[in-house]
Structures are given as structure tokens and as C-alpha cells.
PDB file of N, CA and C in Angstrom:
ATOM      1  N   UNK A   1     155.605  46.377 132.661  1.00  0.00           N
ATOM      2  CA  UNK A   1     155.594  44.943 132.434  1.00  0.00           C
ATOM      3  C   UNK A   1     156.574  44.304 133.408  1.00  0.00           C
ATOM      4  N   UNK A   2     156.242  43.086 133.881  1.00  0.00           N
ATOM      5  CA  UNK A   2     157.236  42.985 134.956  1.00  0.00           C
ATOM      6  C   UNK A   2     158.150  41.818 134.338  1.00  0.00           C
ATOM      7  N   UNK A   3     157.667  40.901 133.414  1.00  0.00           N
ATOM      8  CA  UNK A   3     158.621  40.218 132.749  1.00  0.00           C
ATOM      9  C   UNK A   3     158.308  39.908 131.020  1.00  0.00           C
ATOM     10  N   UNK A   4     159.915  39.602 130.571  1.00  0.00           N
ATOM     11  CA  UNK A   4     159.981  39.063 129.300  1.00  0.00           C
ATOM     12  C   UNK A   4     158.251  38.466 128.577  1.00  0.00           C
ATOM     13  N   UNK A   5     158.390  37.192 129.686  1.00  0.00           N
ATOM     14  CA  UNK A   5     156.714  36.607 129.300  1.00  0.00           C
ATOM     15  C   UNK A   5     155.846  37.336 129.011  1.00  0.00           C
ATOM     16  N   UNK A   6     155.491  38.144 129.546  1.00  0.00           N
ATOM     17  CA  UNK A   6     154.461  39.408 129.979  1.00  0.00           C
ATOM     18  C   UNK A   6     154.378  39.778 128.478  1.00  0.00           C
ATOM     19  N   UNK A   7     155.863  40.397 128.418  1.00  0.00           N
ATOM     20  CA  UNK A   7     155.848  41.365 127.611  1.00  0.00           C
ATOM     21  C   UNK A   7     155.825  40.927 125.863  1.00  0.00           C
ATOM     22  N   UNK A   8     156.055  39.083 125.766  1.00  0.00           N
ATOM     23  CA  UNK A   8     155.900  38.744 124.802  1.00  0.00           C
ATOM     24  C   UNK A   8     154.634  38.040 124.228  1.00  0.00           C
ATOM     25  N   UNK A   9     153.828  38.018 125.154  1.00  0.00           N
ATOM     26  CA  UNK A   9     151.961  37.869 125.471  1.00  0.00           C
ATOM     27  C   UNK A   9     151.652  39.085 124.816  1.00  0.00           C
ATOM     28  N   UNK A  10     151.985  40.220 125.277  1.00  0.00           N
ATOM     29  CA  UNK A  10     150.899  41.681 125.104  1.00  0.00           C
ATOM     30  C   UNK A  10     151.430  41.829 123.209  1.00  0.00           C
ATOM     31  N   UNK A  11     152.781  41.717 123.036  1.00  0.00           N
ATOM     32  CA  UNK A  11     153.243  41.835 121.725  1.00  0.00           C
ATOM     33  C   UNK A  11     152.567  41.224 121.096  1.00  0.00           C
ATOM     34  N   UNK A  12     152.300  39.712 120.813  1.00  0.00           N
ATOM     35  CA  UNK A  12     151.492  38.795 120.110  1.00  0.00           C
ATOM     36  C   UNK A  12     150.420  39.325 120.026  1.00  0.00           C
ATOM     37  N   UNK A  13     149.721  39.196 121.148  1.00  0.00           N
ATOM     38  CA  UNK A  13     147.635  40.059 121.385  1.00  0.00           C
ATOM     39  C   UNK A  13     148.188  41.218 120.659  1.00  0.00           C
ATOM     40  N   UNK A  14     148.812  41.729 120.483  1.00  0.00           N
ATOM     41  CA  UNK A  14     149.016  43.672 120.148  1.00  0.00           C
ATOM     42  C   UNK A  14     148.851  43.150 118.558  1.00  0.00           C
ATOM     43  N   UNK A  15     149.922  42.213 117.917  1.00  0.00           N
ATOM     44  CA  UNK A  15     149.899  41.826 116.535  1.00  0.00           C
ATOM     45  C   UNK A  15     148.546  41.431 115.615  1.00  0.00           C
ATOM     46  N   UNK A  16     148.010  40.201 116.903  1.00  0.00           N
ATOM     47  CA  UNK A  16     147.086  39.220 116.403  1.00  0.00           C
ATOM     48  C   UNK A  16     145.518  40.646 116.385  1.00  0.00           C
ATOM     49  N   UNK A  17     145.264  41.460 117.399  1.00  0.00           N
ATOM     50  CA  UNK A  17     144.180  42.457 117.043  1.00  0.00           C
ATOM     51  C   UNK A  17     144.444  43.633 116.346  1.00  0.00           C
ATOM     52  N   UNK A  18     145.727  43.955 115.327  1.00  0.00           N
ATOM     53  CA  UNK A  18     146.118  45.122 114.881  1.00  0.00           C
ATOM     54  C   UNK A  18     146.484  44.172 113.581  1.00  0.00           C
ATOM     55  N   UNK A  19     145.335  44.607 112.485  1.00  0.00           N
ATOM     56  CA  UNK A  19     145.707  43.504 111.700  1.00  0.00           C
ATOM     57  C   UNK A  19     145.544  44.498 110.742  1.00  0.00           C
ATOM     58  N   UNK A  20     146.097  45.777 110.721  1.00  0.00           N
ATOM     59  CA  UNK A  20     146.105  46.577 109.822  1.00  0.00           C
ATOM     60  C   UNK A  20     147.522  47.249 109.798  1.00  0.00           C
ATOM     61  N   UNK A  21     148.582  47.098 108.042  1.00  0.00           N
ATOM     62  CA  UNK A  21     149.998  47.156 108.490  1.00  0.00           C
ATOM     63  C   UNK A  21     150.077  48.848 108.584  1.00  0.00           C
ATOM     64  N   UNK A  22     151.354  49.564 108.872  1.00  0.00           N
ATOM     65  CA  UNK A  22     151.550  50.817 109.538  1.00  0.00           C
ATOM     66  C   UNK A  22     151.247  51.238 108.250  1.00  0.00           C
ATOM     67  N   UNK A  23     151.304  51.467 107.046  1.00  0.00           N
ATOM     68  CA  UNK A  23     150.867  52.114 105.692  1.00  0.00           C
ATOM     69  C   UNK A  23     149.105  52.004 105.327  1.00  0.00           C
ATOM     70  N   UNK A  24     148.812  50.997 105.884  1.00  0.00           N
ATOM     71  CA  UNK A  24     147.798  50.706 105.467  1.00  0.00           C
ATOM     72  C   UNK A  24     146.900  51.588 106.875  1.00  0.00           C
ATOM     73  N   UNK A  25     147.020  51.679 108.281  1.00  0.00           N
ATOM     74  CA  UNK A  25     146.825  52.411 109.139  1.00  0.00           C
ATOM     75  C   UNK A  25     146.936  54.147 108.994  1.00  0.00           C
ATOM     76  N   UNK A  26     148.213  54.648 108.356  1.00  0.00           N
ATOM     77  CA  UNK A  26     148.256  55.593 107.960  1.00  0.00           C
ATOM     78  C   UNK A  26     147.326  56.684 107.321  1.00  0.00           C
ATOM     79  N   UNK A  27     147.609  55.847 106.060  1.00  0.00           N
ATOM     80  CA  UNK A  27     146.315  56.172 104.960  1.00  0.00           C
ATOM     81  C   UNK A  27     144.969  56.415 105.560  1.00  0.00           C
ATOM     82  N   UNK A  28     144.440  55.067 106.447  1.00  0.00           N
ATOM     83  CA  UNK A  28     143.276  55.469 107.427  1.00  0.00           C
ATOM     84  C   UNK A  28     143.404  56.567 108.058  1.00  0.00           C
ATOM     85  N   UNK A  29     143.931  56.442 108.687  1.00  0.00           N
ATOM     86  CA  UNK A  29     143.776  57.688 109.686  1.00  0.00           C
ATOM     87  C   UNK A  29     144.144  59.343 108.696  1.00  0.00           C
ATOM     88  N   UNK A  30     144.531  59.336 107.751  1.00  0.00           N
ATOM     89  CA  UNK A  30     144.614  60.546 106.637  1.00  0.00           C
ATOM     90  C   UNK A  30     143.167  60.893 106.573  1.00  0.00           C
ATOM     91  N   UNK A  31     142.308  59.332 105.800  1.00  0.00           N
ATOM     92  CA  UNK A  31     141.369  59.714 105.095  1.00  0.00           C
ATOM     93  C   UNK A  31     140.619  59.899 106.171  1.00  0.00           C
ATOM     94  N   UNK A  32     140.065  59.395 107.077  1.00  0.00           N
ATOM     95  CA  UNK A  32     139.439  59.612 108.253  1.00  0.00           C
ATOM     96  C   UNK A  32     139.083  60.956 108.664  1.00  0.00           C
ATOM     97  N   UNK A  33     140.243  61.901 108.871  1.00  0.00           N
ATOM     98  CA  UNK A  33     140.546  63.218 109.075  1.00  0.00           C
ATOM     99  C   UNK A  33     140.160  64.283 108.007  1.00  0.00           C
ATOM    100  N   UNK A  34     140.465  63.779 106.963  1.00  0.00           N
ATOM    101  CA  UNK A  34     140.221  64.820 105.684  1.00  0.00           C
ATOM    102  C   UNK A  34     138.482  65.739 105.838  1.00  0.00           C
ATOM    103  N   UNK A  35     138.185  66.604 105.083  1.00  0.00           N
ATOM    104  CA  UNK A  35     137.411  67.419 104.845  1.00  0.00           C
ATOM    105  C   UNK A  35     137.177  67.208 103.583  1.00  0.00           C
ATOM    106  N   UNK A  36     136.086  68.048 103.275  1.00  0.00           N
ATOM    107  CA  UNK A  36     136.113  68.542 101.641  1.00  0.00           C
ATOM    108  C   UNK A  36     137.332  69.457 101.001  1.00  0.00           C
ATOM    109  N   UNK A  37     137.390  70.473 102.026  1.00  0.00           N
ATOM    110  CA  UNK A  37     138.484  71.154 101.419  1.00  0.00           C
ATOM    111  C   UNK A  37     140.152  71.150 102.195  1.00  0.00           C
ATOM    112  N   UNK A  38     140.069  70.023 103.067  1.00  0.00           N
ATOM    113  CA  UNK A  38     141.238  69.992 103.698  1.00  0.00           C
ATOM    114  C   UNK A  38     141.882  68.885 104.563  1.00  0.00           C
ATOM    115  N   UNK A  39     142.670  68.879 104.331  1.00  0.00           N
ATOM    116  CA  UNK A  39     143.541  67.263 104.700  1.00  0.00           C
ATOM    117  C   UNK A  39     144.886  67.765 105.954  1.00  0.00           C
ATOM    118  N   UNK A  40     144.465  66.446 107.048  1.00  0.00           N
ATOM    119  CA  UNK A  40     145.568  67.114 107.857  1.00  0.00           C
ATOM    120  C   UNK A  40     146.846  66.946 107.567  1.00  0.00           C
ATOM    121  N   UNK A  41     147.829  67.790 108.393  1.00  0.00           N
ATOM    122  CA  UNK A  41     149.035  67.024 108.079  1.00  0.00           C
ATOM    123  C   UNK A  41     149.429  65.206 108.533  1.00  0.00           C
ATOM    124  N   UNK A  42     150.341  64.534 107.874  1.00  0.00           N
ATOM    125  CA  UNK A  42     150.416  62.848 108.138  1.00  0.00           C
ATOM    126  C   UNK A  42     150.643  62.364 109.355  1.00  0.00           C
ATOM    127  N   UNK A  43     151.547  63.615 110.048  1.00  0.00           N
ATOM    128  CA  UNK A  43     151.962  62.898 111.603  1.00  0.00           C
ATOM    129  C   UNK A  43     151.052  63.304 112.544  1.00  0.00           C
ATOM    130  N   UNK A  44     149.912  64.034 111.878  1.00  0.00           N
ATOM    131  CA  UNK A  44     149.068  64.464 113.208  1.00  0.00           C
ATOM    132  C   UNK A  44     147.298  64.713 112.537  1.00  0.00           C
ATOM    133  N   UNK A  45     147.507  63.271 111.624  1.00  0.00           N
ATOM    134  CA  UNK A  45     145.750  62.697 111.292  1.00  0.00           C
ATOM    135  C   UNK A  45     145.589  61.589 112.157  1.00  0.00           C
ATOM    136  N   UNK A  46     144.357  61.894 112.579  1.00  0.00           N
ATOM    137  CA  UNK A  46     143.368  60.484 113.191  1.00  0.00           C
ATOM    138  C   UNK A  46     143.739  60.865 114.702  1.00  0.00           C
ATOM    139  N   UNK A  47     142.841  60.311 115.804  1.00  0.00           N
ATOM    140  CA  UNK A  47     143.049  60.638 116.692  1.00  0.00           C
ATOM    141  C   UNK A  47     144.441  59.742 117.737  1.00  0.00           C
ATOM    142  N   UNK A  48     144.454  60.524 118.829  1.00  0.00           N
ATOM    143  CA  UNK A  48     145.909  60.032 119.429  1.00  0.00           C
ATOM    144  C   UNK A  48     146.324  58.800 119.292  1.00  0.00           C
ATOM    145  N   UNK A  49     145.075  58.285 119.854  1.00  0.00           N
ATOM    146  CA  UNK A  49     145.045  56.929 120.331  1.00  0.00           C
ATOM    147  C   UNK A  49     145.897  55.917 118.687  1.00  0.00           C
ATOM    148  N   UNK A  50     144.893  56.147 117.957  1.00  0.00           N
ATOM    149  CA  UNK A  50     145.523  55.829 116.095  1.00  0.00           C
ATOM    150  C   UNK A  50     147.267  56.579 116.022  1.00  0.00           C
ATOM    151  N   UNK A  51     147.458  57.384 116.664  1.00  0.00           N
ATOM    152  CA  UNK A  51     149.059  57.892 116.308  1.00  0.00           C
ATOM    153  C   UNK A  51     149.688  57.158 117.212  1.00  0.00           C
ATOM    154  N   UNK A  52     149.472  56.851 118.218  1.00  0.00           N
ATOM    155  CA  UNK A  52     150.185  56.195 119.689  1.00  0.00           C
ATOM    156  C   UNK A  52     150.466  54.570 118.218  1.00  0.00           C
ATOM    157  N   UNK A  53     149.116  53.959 118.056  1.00  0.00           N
ATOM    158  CA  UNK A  53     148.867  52.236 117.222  1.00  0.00           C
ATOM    159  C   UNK A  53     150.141  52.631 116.436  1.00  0.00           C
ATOM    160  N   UNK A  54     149.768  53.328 115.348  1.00  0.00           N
ATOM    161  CA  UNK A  54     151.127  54.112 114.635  1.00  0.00           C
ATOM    162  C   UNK A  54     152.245  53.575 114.741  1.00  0.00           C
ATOM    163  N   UNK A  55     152.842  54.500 115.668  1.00  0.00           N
ATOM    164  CA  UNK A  55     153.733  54.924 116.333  1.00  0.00           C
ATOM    165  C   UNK A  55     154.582  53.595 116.653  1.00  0.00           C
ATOM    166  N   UNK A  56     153.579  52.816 117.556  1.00  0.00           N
ATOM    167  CA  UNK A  56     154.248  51.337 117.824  1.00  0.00           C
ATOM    168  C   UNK A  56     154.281  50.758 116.842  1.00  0.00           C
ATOM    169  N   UNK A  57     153.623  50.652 115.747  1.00  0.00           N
ATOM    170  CA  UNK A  57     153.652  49.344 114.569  1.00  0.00           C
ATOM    171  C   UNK A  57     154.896  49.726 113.838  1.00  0.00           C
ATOM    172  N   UNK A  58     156.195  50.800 114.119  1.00  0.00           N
ATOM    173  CA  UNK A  58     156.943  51.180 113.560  1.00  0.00           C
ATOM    174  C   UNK A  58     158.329  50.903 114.483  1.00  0.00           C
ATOM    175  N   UNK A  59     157.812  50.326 115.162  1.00  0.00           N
ATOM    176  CA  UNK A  59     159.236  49.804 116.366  1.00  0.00           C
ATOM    177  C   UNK A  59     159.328  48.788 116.563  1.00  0.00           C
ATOM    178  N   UNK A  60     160.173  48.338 116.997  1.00  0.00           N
ATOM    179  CA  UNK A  60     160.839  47.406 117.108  1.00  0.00           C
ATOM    180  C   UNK A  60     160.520  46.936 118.851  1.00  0.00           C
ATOM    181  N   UNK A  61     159.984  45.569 119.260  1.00  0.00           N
ATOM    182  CA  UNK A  61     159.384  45.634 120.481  1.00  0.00           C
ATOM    183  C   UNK A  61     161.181  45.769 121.402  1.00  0.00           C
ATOM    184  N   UNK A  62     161.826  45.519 121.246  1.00  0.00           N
ATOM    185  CA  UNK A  62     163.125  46.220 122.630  1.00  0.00           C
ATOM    186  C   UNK A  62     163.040  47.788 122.352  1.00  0.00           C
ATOM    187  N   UNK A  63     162.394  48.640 121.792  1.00  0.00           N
ATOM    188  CA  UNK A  63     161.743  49.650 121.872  1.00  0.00           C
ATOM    189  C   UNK A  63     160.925  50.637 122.508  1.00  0.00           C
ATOM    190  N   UNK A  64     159.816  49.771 122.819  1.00  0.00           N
ATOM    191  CA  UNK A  64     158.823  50.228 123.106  1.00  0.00           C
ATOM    192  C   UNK A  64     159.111  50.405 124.831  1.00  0.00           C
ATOM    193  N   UNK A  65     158.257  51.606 125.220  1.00  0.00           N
ATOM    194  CA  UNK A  65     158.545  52.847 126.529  1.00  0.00           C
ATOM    195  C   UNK A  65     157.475  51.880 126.739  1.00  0.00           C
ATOM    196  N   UNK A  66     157.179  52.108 128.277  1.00  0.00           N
ATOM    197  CA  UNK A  66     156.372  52.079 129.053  1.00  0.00           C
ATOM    198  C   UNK A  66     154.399  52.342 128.698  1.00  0.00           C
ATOM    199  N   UNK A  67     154.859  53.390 128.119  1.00  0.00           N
ATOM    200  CA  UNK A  67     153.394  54.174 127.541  1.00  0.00           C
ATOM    201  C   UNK A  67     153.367  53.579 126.475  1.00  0.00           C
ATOM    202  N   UNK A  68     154.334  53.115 125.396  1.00  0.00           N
ATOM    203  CA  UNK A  68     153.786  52.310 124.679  1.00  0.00           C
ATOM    204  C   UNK A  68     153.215  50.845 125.022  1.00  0.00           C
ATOM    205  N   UNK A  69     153.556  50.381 125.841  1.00  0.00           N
ATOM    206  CA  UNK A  69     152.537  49.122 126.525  1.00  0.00           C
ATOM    207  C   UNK A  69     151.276  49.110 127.314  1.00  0.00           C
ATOM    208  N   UNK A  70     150.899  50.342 127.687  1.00  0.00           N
ATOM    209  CA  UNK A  70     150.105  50.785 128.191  1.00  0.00           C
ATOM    210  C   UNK A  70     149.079  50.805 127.395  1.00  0.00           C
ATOM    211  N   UNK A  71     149.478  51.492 126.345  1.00  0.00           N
ATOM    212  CA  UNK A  71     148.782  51.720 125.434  1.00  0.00           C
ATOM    213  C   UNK A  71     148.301  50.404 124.211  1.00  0.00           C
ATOM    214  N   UNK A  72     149.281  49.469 124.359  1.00  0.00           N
ATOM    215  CA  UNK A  72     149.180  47.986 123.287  1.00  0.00           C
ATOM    216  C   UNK A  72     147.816  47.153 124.525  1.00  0.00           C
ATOM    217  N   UNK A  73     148.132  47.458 126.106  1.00  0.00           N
ATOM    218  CA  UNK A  73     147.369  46.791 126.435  1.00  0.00           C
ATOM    219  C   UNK A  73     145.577  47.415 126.630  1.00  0.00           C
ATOM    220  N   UNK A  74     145.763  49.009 125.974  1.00  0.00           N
ATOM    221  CA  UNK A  74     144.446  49.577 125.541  1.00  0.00           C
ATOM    222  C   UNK A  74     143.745  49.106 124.700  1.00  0.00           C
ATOM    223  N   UNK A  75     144.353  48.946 123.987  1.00  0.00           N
ATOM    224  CA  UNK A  75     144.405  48.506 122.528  1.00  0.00           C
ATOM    225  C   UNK A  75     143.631  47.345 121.882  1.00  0.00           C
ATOM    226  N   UNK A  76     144.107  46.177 122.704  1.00  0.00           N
ATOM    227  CA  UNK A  76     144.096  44.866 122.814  1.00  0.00           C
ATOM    228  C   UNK A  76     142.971  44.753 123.643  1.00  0.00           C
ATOM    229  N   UNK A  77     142.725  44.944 124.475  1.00  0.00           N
ATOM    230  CA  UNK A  77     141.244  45.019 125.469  1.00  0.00           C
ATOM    231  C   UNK A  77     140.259  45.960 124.847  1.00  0.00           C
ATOM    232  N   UNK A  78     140.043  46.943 123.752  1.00  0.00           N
ATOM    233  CA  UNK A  78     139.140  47.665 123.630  1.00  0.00           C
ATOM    234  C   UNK A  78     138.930  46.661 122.186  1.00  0.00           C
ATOM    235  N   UNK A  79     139.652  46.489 121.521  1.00  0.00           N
ATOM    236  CA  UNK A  79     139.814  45.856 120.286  1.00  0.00           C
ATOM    237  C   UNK A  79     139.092  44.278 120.773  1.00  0.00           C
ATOM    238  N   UNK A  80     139.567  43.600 121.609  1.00  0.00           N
ATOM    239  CA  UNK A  80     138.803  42.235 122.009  1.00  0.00           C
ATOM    240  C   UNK A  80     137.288  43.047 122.456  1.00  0.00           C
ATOM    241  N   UNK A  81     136.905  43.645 123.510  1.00  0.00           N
ATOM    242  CA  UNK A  81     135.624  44.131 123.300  1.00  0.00           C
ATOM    243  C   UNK A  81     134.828  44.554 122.401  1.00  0.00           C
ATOM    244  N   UNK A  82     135.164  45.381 121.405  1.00  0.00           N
ATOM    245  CA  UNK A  82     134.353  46.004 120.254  1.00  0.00           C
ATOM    246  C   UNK A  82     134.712  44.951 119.325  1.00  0.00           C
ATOM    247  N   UNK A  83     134.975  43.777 119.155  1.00  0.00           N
ATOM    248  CA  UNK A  83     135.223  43.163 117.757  1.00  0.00           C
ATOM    249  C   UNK A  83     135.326  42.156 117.789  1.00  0.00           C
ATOM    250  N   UNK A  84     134.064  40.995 116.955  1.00  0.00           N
ATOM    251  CA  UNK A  84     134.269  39.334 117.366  1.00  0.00           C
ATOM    252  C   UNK A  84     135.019  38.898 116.621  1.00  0.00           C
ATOM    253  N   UNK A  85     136.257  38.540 117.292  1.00  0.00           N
ATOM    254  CA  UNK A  85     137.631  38.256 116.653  1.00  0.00           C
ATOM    255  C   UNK A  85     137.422  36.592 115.862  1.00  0.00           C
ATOM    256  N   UNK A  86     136.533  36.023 116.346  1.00  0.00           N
ATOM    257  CA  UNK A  86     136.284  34.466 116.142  1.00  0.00           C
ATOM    258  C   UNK A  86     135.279  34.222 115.054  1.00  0.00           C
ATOM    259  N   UNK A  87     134.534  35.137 114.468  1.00  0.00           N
ATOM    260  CA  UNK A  87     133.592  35.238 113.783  1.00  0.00           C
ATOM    261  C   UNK A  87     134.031  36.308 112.144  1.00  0.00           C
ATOM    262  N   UNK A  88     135.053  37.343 112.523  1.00  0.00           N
ATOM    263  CA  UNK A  88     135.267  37.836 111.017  1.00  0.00           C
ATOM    264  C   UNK A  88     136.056  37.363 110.116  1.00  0.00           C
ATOM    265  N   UNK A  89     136.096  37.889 108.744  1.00  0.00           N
ATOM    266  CA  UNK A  89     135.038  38.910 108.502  1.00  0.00           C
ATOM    267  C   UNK A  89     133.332  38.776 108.842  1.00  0.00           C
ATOM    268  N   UNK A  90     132.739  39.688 109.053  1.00  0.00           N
ATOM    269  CA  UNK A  90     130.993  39.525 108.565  1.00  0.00           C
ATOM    270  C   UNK A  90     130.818  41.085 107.987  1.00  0.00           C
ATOM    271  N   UNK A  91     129.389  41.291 107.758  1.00  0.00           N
ATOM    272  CA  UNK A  91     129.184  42.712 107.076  1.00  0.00           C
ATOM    273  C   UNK A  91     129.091  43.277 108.888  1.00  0.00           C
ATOM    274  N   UNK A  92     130.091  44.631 108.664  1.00  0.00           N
ATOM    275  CA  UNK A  92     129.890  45.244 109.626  1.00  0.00           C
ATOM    276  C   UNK A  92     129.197  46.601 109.511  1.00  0.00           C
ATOM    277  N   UNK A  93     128.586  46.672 111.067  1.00  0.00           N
ATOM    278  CA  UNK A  93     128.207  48.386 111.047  1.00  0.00           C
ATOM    279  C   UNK A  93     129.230  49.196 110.250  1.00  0.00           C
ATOM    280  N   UNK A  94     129.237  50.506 109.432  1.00  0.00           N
ATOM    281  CA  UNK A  94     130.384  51.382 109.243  1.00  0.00           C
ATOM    282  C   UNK A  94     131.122  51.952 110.175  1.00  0.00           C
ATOM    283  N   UNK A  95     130.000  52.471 111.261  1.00  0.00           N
ATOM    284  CA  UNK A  95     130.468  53.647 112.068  1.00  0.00           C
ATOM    285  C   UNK A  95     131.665  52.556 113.087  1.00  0.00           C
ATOM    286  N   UNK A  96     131.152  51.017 113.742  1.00  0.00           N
ATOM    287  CA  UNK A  96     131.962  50.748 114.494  1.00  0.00           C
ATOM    288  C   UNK A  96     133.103  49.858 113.891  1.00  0.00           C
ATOM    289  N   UNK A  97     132.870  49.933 112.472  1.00  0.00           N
ATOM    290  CA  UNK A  97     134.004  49.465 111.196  1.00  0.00           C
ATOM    291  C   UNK A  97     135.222  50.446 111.582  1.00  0.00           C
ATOM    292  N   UNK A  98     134.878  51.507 111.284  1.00  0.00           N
ATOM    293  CA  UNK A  98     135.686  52.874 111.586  1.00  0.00           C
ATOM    294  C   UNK A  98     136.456  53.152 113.021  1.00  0.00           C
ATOM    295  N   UNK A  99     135.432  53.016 113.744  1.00  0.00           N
ATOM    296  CA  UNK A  99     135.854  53.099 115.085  1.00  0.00           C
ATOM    297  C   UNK A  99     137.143  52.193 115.086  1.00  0.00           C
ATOM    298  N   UNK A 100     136.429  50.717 115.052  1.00  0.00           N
ATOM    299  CA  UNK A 100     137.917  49.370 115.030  1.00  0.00           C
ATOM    300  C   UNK A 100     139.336  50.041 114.208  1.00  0.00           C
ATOM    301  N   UNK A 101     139.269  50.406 113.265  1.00  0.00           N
ATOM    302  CA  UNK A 101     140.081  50.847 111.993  1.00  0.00           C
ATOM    303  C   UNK A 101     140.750  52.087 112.728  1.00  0.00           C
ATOM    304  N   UNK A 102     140.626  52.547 113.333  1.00  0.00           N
ATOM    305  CA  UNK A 102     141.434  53.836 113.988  1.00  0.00           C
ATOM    306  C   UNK A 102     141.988  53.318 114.948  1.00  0.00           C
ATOM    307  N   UNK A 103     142.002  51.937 115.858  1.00  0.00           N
ATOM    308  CA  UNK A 103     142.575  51.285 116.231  1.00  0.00           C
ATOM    309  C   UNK A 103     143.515  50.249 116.059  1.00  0.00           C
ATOM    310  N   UNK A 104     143.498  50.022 114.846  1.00  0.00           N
ATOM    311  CA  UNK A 104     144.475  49.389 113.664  1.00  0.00           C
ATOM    312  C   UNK A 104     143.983  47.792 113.381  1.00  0.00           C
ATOM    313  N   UNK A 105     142.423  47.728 113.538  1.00  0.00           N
ATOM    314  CA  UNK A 105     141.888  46.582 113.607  1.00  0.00           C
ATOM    315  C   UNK A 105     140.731  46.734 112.629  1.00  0.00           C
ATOM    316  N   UNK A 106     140.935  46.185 111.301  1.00  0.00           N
ATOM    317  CA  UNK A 106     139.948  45.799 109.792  1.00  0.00           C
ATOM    318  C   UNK A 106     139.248  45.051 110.270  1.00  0.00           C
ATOM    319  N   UNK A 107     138.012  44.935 110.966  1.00  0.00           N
ATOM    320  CA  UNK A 107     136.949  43.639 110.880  1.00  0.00           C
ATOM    321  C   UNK A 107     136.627  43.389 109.772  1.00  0.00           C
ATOM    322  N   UNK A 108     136.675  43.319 108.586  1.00  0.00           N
ATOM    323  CA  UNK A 108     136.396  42.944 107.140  1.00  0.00           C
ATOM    324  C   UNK A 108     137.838  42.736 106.523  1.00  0.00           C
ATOM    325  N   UNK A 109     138.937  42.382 107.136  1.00  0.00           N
ATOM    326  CA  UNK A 109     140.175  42.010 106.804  1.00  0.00           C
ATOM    327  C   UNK A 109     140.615  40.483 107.136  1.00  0.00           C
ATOM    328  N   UNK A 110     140.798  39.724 106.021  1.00  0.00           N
ATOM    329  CA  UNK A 110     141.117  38.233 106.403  1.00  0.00           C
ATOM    330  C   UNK A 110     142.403  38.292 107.015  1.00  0.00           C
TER     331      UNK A 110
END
């Protein structure tokens, strides 16, 4: 990030498309992972990308590394693509309900 501004733009977009809090993300990414007969461990359910969302929704932005912005500005651009931010809630597909939700973004969340 090359400045303050920058970096208090990507924070906001990071907030305003991650509208799922770090407990409530968690839990997702648990149940997500689970089996019939087996549940992963907490720090290493759901895929990276969901542990990276994690990871940041638990810091404090004078925190956040490099790779964590990298990653907020993944985030934020895959999340504005897969999800009409101006239009939800509506009834969504499941599968790309899920998809959003491992990204820390509820399209069926006011």
C-alpha cells in the first residue's frame, strides 16, 4: 500500500464486503469442513483463503502485513464480482451462497 488513504479505502471495502463477524465466519468454515464422521481441527477448517478472512477480522488494521492486504484486496474484488452488493438480500443459489460465505460475505445477511 503506498499510503494511509490507500490503506484506509481497502479497510472500509474489506469491512463493507465481509459482513460476516470472526465467530460467525468461524463456525462457517467448521461446518463447511465437517464430514459425517469427522470435524476438522478450528485453526485449520475451511479453505486458506477463509483462514487468511479469519485471520484479518481478528486484527487490528496497524497490524496487518503486507499479505494481509493482498489478500483484503482479493477479497474485496472477488466478493464485488460474485455478489450483487446493491440488490441483497435475494434467494440465492446455495452452492455460490457458500462459495461468498467462505469469503466472509452472507448474501442473505442484512
Amino acid at each position: 500500500m503506498s499510503d494511509a488513504l490507500e490503506m484506509d479505502a481497502l479497510w472500509e471495502d474489506f469491512h463493507r464486503v465481509v459482513n460476516m463477524t470472526s465467530a460467525e465466519l468461524a463456525a462457517w468454515l467448521r461446518v463447511s469442513e465437517a464430514g459425517e464422521t469427522t470435524e476438522p481441527l478450528p485453526d485449520r477448517a475451511g479453505p486458506e483463503t477463509g483462514q487468511r478472512v479469519l485471520a484479518i477480522l481478528q486484527k487490528r488494521r496497524t497490524d496487518l502485513t503486507e499479505d494481509d492486504l493482498r489478500v483484503m484486496e482479493e477479497v474485496v474484488d472477488a466478493v464485488t464480482e460474485k455478489a450483487d452488493l446493491e440488490n441483497e438480500p435475494v434467494a440465492e443459489d446455495t452452492d455460490r451462497r457458500h462459495r461468498l460465505m467462505t469469503l466472509g460475505h452472507d448474501p442473505l445477511k442484512g
